[in-house]
Protein backbone atom coordinates (compact mmCIF):
# COMPACT_ATOMS: atom_id res chain seq x y z
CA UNK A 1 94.97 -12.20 95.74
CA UNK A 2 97.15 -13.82 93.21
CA UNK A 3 100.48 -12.79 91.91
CA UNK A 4 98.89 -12.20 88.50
CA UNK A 5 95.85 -9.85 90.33
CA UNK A 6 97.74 -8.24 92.84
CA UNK A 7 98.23 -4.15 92.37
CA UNK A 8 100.74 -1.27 92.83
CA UNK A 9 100.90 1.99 93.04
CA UNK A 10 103.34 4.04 91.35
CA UNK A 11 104.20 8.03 92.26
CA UNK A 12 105.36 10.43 90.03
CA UNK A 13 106.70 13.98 90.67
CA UNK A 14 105.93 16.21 88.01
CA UNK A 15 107.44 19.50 89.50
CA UNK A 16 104.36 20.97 91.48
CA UNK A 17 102.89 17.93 93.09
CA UNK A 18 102.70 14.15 93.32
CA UNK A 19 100.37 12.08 90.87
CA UNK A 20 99.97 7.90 91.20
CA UNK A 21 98.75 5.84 89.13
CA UNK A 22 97.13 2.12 90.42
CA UNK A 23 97.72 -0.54 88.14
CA UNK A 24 98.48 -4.28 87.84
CA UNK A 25 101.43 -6.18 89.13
CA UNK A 26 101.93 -7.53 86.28
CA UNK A 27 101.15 -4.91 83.96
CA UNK A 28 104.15 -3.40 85.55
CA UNK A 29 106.30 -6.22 85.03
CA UNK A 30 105.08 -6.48 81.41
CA UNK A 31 106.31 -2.66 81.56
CA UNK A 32 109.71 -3.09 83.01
CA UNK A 33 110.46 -5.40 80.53
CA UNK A 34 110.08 -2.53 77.81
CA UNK A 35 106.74 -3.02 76.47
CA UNK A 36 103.75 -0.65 75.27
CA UNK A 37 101.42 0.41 77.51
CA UNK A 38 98.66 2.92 77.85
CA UNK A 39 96.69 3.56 81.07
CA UNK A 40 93.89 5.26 81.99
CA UNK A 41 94.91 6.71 85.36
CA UNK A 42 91.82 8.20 88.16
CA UNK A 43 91.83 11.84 87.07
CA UNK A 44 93.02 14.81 89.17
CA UNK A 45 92.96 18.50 89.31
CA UNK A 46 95.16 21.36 87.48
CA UNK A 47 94.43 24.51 87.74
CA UNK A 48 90.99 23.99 89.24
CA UNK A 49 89.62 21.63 86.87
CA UNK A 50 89.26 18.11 86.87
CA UNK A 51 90.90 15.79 84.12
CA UNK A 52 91.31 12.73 83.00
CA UNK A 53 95.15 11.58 82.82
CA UNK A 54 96.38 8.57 80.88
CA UNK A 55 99.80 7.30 81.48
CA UNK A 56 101.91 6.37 78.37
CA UNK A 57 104.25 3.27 78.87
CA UNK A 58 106.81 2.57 76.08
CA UNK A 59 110.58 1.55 75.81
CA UNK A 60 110.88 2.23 79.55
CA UNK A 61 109.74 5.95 79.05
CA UNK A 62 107.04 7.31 80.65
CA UNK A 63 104.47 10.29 79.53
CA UNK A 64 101.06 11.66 81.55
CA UNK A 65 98.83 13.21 79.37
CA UNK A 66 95.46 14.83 79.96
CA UNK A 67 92.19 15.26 77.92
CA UNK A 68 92.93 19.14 78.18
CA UNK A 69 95.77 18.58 76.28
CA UNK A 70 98.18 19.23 79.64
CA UNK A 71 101.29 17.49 79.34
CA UNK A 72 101.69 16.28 83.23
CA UNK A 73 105.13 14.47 82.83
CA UNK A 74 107.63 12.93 80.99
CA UNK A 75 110.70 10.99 82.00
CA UNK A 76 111.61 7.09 82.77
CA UNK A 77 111.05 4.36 84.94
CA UNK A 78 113.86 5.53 86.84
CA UNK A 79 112.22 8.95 87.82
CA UNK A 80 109.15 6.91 89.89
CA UNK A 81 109.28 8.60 93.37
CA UNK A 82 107.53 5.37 94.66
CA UNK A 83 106.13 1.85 94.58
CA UNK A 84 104.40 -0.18 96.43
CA UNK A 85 101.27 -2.90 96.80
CA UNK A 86 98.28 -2.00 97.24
């Protein structure tokens, strides 16, 4: 798979439990670099439900959000737990 193709996976703590998001190599990079970026991540559960989660890239800051209006995380690119290719 090329370069340009190729995926990650970032982790995220957000205080009660882990959440990743899978995304492009080079949406990251685009990322890193500062840029705008929202993601639609694969869902998870709080509190027994099921929600959607999109991940917020901007100015190196990072935000989860769900559809239920749950505010998952906030913080920086520094605060990823993990990365790695998928």
């Amino acid at each position: 798979m090329s370069k340009q193709h190729s995926k990650i996976q970032i982790t995220i703590s957000y205080g009660y439990d882990i959440h990743s998001l899978e995304l492009l190599a080079s949406d990251f990079e685009r990322i890193k670099k500062g840029e705008s970026l929202a993601i639609i991540g694969q869902g998870f559960t709080i509190e027994g439900e099921i929600t959607q989660d999109t991940w917020i890239f901007k100015n190196k800051n990072i935000s989860v959000d769900c559809e239920n209006g749950f505010d998952v995380f906030k913080g920086t690119l520094d605060d990823i737990l993990s990365i790695e290719d998928i």
